[in-house]
Protein backbone atom coordinates (compact mmCIF):
# COMPACT_ATOMS: atom_id res chain seq x y z
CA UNK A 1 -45.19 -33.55 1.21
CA UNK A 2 -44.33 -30.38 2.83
CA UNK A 3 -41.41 -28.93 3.03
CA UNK A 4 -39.37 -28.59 6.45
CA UNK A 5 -37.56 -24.91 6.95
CA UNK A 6 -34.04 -25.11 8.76
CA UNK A 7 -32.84 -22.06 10.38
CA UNK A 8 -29.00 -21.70 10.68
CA UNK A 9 -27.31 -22.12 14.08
CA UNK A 10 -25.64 -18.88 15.47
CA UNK A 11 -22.12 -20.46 14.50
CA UNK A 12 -23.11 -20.74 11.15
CA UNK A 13 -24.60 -17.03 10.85
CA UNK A 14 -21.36 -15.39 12.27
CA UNK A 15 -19.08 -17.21 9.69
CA UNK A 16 -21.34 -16.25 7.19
CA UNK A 17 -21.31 -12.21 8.62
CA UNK A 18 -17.36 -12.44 8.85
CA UNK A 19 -17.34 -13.82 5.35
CA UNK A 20 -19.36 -11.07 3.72
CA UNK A 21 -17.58 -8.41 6.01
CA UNK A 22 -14.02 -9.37 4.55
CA UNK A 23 -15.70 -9.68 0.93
CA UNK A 24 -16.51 -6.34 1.26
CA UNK A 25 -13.54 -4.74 2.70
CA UNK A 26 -11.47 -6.62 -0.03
CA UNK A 27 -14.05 -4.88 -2.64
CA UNK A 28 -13.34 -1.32 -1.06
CA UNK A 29 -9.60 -2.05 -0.31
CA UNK A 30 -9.23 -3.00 -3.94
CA UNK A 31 -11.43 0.11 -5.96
CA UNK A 32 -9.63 1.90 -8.29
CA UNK A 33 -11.59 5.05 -8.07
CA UNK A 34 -9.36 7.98 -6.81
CA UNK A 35 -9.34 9.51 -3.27
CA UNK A 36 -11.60 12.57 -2.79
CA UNK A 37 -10.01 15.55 -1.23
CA UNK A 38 -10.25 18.57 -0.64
CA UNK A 39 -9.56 21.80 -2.88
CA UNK A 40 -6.21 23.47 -2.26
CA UNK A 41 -5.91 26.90 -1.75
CA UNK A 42 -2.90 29.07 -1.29
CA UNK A 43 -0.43 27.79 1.13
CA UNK A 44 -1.53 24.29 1.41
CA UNK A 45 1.37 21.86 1.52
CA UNK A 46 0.83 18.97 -0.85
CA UNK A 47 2.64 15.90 0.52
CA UNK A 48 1.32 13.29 -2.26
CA UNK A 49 0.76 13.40 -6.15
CA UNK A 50 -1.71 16.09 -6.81
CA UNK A 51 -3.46 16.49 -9.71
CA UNK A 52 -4.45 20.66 -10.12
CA UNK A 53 -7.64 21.46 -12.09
CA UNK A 54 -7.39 24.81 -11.81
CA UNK A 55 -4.75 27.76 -11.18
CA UNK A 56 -3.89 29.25 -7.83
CA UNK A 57 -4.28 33.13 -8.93
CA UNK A 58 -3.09 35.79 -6.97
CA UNK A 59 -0.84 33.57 -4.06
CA UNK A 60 0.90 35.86 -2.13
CA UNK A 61 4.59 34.89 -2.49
CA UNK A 62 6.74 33.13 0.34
CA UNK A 63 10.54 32.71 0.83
CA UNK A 64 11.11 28.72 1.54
């Protein structure tokens, strides 16, 4: 007896796309890895917690 193939209707394809599309934000929403930036430098104003892995040398000095 063979066996008959269905293909999916369009409606059921685009519930299936908006499915996976929300999985997938929710998976990047949720990651715990940390946001990549870039280095700061002298003078840079830091307006959220910063982690420093190395020292600013030689920062010319400013009144605030």
């Amino acid at each position: 007896m063979p066996l008959k193939v269905r293909v999916a209707g369009p409606a059921v394809l685009t519930s299936l796309a908006f499915a996976l599309t929300l999985a997938m934000l929710g998976v990047i929403g949720f990651s715990d890895s940390p946001a990549l930036a870039a280095n700061v430098s002298c003078g840079d104003m830091i307006t959220t917690d910063t982690t420093l892995h190395k020292d600013l040398n030689n920062c010319p000095t400013t009144a605030s």
